[in-house]
N, C-alpha and C. Protein backbone atom coordinates (compact mmCIF):
# COMPACT_ATOMS: atom_id res chain seq x y z
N UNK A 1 183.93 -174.06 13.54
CA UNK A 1 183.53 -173.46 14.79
C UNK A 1 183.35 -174.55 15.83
N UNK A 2 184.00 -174.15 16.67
CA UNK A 2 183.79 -175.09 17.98
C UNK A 2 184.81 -176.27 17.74
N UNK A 3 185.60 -176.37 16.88
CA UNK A 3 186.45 -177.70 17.07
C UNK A 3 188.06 -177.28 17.08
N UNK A 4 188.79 -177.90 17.74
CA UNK A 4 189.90 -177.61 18.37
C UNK A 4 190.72 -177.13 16.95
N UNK A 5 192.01 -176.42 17.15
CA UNK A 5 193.13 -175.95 15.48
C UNK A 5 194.37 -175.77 16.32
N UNK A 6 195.08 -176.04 15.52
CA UNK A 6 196.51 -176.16 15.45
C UNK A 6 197.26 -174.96 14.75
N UNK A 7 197.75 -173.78 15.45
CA UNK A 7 198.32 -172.96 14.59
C UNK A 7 199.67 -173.40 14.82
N UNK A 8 200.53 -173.03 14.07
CA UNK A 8 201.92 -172.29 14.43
C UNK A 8 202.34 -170.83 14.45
N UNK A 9 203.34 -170.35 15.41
CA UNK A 9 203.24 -169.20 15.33
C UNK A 9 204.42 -168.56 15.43
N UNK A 10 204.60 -167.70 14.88
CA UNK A 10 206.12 -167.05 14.51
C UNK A 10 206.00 -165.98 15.55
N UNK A 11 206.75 -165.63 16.78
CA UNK A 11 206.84 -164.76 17.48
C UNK A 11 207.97 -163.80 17.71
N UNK A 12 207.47 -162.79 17.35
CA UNK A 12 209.00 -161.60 17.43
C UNK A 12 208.71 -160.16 17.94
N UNK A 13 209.64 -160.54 19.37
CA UNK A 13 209.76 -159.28 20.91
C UNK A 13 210.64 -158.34 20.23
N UNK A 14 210.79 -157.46 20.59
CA UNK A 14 211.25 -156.15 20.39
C UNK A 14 211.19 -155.16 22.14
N UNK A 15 212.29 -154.30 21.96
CA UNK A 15 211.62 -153.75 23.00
C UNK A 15 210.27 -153.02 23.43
N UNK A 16 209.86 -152.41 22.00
CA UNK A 16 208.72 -151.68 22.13
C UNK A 16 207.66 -152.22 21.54
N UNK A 17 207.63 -153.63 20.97
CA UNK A 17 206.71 -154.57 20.62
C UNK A 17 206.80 -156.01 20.75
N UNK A 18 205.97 -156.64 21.07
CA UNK A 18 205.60 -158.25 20.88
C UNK A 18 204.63 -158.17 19.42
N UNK A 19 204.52 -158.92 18.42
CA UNK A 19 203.90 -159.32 17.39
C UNK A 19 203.78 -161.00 17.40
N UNK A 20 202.44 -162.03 17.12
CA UNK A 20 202.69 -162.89 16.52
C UNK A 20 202.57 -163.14 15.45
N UNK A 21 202.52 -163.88 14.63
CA UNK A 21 201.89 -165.00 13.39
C UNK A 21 201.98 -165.84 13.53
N UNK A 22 200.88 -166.44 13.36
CA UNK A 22 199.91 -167.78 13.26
C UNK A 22 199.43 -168.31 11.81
N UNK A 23 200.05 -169.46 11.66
CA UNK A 23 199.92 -170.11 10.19
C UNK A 23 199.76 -171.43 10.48
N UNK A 24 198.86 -171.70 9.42
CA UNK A 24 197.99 -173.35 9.74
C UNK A 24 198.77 -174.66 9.26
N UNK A 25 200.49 -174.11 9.32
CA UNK A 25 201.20 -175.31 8.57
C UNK A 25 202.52 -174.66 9.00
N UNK A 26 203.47 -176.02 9.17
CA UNK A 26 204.87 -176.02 9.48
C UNK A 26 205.27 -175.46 8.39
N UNK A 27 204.85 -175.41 7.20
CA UNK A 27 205.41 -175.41 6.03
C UNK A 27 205.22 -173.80 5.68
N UNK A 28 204.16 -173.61 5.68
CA UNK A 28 204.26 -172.05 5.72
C UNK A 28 204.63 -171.27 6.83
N UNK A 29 204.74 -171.91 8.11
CA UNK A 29 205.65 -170.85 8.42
C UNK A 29 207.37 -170.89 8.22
N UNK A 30 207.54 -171.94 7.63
CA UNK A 30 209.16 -172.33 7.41
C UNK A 30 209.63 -171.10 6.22
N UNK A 31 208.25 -171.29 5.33
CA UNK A 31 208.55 -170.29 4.34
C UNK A 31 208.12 -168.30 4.41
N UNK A 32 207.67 -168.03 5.70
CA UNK A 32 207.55 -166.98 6.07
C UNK A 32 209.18 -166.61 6.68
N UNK A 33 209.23 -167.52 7.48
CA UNK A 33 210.98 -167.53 7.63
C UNK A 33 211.99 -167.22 6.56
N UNK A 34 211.94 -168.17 5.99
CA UNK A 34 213.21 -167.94 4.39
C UNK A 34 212.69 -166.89 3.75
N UNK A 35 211.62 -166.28 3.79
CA UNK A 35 211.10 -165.45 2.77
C UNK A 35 212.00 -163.86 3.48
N UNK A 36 211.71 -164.21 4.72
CA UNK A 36 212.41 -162.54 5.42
C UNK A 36 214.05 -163.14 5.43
N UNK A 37 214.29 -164.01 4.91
CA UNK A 37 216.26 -164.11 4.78
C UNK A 37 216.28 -163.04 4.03
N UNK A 38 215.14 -163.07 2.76
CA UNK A 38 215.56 -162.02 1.54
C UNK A 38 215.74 -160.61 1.80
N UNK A 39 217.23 -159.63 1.33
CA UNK A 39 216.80 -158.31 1.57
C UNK A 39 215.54 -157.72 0.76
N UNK A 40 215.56 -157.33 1.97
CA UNK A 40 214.59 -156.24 1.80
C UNK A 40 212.68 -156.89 1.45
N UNK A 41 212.72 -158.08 2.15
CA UNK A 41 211.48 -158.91 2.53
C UNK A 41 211.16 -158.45 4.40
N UNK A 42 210.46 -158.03 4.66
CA UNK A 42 209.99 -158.01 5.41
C UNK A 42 209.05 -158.77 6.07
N UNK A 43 208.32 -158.99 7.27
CA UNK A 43 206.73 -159.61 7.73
C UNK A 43 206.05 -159.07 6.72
N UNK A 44 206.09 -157.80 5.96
CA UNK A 44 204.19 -157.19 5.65
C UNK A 44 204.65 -158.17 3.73
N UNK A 45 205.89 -158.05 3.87
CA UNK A 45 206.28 -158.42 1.79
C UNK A 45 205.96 -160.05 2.34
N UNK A 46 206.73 -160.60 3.06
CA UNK A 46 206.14 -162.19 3.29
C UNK A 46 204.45 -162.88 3.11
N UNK A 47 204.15 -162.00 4.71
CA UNK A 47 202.78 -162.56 4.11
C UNK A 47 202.04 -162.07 3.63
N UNK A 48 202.49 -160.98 2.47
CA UNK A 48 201.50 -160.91 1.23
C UNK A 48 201.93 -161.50 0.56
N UNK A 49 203.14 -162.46 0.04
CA UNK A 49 203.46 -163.61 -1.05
C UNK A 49 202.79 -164.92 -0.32
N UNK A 50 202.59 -165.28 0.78
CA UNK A 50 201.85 -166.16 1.23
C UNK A 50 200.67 -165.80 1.34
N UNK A 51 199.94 -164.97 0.98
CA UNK A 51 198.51 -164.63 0.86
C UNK A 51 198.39 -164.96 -0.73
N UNK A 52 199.31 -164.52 -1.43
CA UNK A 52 199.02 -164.70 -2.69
C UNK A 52 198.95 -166.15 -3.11
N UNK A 53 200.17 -166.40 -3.22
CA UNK A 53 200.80 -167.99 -3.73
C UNK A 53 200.40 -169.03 -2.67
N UNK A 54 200.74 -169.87 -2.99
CA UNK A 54 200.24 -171.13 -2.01
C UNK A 54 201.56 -171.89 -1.94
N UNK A 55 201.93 -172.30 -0.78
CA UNK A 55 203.48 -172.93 -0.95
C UNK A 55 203.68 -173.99 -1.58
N UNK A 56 203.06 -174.57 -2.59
CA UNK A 56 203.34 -175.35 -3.57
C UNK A 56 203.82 -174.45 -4.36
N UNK A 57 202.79 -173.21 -5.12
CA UNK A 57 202.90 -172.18 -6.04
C UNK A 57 204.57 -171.51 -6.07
N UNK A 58 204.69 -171.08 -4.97
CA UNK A 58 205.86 -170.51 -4.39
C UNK A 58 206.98 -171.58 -4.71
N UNK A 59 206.73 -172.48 -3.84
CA UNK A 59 208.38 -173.60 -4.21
C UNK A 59 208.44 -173.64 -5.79
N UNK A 60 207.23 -174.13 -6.65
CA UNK A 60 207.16 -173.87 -8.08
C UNK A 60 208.00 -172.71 -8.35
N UNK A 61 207.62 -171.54 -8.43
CA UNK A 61 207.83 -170.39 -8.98
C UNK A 61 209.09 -169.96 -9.00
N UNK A 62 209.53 -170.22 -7.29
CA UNK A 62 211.15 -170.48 -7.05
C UNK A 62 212.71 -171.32 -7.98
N UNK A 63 211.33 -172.86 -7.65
CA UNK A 63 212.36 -173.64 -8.73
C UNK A 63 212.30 -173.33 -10.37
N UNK A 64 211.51 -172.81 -10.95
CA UNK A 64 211.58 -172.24 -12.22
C UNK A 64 211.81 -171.05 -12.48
N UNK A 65 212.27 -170.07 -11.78
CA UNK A 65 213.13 -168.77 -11.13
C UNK A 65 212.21 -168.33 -12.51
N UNK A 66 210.47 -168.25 -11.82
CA UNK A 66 209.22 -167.28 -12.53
C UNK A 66 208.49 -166.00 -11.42
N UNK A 67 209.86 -164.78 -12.14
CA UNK A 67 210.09 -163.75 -10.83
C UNK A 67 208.26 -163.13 -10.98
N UNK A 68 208.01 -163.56 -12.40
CA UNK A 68 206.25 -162.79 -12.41
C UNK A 68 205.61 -163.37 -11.87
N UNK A 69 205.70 -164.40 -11.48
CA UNK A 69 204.54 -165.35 -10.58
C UNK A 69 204.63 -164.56 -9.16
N UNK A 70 205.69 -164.73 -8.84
CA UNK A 70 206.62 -164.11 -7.43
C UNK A 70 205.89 -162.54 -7.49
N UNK A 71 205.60 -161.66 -8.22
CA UNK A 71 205.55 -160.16 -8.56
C UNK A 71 204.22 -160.44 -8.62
N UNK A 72 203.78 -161.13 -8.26
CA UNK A 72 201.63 -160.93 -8.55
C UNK A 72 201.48 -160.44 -7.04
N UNK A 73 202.53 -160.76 -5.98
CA UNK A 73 202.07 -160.37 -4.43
C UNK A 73 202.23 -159.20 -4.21
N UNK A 74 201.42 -158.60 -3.15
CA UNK A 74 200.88 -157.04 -3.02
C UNK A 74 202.81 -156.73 -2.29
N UNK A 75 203.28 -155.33 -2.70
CA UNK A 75 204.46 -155.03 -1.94
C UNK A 75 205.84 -155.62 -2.90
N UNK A 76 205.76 -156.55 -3.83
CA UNK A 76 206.83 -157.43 -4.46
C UNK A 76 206.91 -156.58 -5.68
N UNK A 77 207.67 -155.69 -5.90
CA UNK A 77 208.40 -155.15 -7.06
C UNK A 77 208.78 -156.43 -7.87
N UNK A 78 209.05 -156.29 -9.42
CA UNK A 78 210.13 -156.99 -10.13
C UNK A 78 211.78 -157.29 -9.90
N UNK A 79 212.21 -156.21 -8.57
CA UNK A 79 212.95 -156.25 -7.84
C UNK A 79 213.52 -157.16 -6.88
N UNK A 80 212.70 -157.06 -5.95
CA UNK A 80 212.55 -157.69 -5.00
C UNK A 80 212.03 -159.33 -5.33
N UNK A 81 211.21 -159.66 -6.39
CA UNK A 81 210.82 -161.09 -6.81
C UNK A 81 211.81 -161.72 -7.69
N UNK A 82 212.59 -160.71 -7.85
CA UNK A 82 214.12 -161.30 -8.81
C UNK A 82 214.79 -161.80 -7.64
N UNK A 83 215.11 -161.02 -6.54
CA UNK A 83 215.96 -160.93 -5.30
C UNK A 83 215.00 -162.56 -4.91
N UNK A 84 213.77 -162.86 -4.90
CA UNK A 84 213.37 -164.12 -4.18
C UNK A 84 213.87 -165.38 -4.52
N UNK A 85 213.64 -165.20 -6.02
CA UNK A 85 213.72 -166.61 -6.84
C UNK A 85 215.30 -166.55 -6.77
N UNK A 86 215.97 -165.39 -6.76
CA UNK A 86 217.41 -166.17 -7.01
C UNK A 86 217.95 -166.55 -5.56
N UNK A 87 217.43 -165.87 -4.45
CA UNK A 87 218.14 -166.22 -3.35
C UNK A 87 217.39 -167.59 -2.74
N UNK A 88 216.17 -167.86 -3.20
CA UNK A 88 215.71 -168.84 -2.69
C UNK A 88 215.85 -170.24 -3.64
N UNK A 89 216.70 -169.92 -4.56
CA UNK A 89 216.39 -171.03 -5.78
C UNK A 89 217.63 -172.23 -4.48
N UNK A 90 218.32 -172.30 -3.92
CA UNK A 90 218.99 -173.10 -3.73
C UNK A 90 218.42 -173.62 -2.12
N UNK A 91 217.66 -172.86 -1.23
CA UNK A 91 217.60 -173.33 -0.14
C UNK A 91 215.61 -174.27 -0.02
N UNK A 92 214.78 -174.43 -1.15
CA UNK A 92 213.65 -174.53 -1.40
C UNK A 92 213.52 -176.25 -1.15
N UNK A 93 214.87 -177.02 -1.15
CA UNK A 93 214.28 -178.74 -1.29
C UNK A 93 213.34 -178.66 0.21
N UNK A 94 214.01 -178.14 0.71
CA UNK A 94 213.27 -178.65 2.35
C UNK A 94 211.75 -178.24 2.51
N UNK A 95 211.52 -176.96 1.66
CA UNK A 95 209.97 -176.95 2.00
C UNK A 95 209.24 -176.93 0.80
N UNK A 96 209.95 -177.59 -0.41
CA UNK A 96 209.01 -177.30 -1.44
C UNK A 96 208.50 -178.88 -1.98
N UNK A 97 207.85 -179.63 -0.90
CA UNK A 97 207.32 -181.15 -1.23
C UNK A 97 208.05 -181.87 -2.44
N UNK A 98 208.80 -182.10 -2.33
CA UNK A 98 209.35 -182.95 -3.31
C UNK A 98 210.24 -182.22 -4.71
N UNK A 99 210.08 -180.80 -4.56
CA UNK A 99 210.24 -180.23 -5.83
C UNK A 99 211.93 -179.54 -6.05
N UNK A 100 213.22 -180.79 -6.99
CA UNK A 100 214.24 -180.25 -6.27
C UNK A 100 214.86 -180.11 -7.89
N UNK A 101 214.58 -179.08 -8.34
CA UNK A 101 215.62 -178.97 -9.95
C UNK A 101 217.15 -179.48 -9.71
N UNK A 102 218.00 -179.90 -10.65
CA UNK A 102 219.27 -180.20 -10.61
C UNK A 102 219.77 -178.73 -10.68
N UNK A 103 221.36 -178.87 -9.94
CA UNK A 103 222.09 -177.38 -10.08
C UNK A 103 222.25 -177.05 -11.73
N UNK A 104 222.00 -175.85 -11.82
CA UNK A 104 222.12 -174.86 -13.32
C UNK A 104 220.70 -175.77 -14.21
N UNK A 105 219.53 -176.33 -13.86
CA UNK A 105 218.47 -176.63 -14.54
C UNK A 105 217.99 -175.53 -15.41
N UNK A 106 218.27 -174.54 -15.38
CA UNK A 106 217.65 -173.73 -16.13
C UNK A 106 218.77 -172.34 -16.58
N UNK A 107 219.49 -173.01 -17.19
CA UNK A 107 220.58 -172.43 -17.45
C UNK A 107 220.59 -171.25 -18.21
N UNK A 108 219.35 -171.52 -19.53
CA UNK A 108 219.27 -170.29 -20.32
C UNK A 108 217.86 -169.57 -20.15
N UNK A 109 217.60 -169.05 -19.04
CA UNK A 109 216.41 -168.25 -18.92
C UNK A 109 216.00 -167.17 -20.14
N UNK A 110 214.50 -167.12 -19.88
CA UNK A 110 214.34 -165.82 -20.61
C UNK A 110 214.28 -164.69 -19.95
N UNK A 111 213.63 -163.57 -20.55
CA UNK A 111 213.37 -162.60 -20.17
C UNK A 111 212.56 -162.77 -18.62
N UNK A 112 211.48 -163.63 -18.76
CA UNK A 112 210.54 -163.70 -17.88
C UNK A 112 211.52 -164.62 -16.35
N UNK A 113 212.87 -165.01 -16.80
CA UNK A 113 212.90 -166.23 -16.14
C UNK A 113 213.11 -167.25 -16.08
N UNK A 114 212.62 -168.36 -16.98
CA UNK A 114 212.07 -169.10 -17.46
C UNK A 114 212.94 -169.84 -18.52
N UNK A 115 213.82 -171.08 -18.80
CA UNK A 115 214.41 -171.53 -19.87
C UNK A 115 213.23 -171.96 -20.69
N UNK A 116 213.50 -171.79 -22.37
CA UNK A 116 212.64 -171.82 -23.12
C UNK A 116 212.02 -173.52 -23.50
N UNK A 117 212.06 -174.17 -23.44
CA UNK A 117 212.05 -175.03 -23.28
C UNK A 117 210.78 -175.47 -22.14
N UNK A 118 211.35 -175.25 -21.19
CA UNK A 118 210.95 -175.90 -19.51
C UNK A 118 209.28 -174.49 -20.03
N UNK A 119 209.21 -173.60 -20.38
CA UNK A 119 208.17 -172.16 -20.51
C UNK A 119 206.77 -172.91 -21.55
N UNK A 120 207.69 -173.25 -22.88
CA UNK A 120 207.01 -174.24 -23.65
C UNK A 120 206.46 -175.32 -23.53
N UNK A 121 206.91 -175.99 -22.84
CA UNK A 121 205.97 -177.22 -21.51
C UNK A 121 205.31 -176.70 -21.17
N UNK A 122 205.52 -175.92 -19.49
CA UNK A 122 204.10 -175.20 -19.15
C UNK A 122 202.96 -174.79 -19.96
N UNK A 123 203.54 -174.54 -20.94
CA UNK A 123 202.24 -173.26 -21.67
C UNK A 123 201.66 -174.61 -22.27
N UNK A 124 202.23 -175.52 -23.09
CA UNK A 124 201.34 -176.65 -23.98
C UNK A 124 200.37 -177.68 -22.83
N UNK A 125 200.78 -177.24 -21.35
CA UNK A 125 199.92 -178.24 -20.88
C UNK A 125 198.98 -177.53 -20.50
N UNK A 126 199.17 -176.39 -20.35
CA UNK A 126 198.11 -175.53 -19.46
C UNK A 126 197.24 -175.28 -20.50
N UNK A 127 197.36 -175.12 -21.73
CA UNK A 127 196.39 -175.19 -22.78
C UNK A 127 195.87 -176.70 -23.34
N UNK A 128 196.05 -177.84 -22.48
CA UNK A 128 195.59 -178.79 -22.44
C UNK A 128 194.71 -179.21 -21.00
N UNK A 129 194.82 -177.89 -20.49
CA UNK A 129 193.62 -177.79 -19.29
C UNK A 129 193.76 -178.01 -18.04
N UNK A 130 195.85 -178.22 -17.83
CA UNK A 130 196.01 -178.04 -16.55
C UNK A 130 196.12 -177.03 -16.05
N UNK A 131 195.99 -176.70 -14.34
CA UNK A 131 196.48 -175.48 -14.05
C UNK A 131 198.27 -175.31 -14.06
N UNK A 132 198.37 -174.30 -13.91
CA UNK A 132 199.81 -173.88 -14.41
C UNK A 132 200.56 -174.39 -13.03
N UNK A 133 199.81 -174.46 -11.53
CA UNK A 133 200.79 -175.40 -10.63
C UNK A 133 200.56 -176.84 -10.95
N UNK A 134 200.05 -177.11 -11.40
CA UNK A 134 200.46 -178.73 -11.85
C UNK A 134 200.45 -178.97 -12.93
N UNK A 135 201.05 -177.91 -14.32
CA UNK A 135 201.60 -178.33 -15.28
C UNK A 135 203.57 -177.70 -14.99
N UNK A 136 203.75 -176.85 -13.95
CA UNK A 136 204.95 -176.86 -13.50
C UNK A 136 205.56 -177.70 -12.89
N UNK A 137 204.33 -177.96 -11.47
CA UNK A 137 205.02 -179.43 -10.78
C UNK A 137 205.32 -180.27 -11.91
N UNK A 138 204.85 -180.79 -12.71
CA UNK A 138 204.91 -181.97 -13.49
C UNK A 138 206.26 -181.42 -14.34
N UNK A 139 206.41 -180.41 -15.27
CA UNK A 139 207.47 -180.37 -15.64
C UNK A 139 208.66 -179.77 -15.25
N UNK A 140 208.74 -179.50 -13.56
CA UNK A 140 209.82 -179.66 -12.60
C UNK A 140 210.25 -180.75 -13.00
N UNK A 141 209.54 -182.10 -12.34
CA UNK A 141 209.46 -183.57 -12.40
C UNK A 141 210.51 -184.03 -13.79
N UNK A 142 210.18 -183.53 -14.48
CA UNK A 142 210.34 -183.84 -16.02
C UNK A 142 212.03 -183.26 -16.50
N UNK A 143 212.44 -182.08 -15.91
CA UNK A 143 213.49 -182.04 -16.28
C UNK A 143 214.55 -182.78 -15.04
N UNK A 144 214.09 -182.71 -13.94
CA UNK A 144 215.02 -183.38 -13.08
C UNK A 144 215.40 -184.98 -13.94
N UNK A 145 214.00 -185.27 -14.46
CA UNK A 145 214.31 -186.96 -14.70
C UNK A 145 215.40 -187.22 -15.83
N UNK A 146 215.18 -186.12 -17.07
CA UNK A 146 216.26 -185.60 -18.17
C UNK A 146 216.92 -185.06 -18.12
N UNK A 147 216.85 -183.91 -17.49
CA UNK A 147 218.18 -182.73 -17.43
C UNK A 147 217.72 -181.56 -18.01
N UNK A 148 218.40 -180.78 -18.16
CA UNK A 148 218.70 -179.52 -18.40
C UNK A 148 218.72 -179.17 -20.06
N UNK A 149 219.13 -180.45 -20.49
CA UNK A 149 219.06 -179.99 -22.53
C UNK A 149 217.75 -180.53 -23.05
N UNK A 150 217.02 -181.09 -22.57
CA UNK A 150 215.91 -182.13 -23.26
C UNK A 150 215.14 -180.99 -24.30
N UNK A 151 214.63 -181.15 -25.14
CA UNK A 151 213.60 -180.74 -25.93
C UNK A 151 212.43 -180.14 -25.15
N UNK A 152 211.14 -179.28 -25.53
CA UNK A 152 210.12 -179.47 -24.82
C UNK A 152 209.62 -180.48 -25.31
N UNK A 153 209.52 -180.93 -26.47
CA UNK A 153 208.63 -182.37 -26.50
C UNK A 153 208.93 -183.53 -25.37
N UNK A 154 209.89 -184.18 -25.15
CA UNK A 154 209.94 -185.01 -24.06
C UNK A 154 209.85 -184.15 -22.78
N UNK A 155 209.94 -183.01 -22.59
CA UNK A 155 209.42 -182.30 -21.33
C UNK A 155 207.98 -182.80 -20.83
N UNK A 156 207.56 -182.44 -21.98
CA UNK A 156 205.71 -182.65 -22.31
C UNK A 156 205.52 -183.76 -21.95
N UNK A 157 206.12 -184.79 -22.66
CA UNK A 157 205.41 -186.24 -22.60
C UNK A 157 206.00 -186.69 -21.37
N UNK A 158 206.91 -186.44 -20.41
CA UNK A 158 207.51 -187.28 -19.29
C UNK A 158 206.54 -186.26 -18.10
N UNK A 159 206.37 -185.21 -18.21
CA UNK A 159 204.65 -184.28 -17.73
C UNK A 159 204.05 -184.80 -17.65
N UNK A 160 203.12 -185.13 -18.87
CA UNK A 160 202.18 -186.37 -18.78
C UNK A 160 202.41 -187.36 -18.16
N UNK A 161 203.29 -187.84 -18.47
CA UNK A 161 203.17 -189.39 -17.65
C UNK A 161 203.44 -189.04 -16.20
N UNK A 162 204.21 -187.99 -15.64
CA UNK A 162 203.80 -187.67 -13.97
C UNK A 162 202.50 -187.20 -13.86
N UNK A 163 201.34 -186.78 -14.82
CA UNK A 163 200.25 -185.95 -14.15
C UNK A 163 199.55 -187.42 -14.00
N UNK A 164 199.52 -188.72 -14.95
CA UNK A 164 198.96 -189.57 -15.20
C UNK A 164 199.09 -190.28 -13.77
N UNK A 165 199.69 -190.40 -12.91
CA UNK A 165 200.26 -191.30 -12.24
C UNK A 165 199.28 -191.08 -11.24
């Protein structure tokens, strides 16, 4: 209260309306943008995935094409969060801080999404007491540095040594 803020703001005229949005980061509004590329994303489906996720969460969820992470936001069918992660899996280096999988990283998804492997990382770190965005960031990190066939065991341990750092 009382000290100066910096919004950004997404503005869109119409003839029979002016609307803004105002977001406290270049970054989220870059990703309120790409988010309405998607059909059938709208303003109200956007920023309820940016109410939900946090644009770390999001670039995560994207680059590990985890459509249930994506499907926790109010309005996001299993539909439509399939439609995110795959249309956004290729345009995400620019706003997702550092987080850039190699092309086809996750070649054999599961059900959820998820190559089995890269799923089995997450889960062994997060039951070692990280949260699940920085046991993903970390094993983003981890397959870019190996690739796409590695084991989860060296998933894990090259994890670690990015959470360590």
């Amino acid at each position: 209260m009382g000290e100066a803020t910096v919004l950004f703001i997404e503005t869109f005229l119409r003839e029979d309306m002016l609307r803004l949005y105002g977001f406290a980061s270049e970054v989220e509004r870059g990703w309120f943008r790409l988010l309405q590329s998607v059909q059938g994303v709208g303003a109200k489906v956007a920023l309820g995935v940016l109410g939900t996720l946090t644009t770390s969460e999001l670039a995560n969820a994207v680059a590990l094409q985890d459509r249930a992470m994506v499907a926790r936001a109010p309005g996001v069918g299993p539909k439509v969060a399939a439609r995110i992660v795959a249309e956004l899996k290729d345009k995400i280096p620019a706003l997702s801080g550092g987080i850039d999988l190699p092309a086809g990283a996750l070649a054999e998804p599961l059900p959820g999404g998820v190559a089995l492997p890269v799923a089995d990382a997450i889960s062994a770190l997060a039951n070692l007491g990280y949260s699940r965005e920085q046991a993903a960031g970390a094993v983003t990190v981890a397959v870019k540095e190996v690739g796409e066939d590695a084991p989860s065991t060296t998933l894990i341990r090259l994890a670690l040594k990015a959470l360590s750092r």
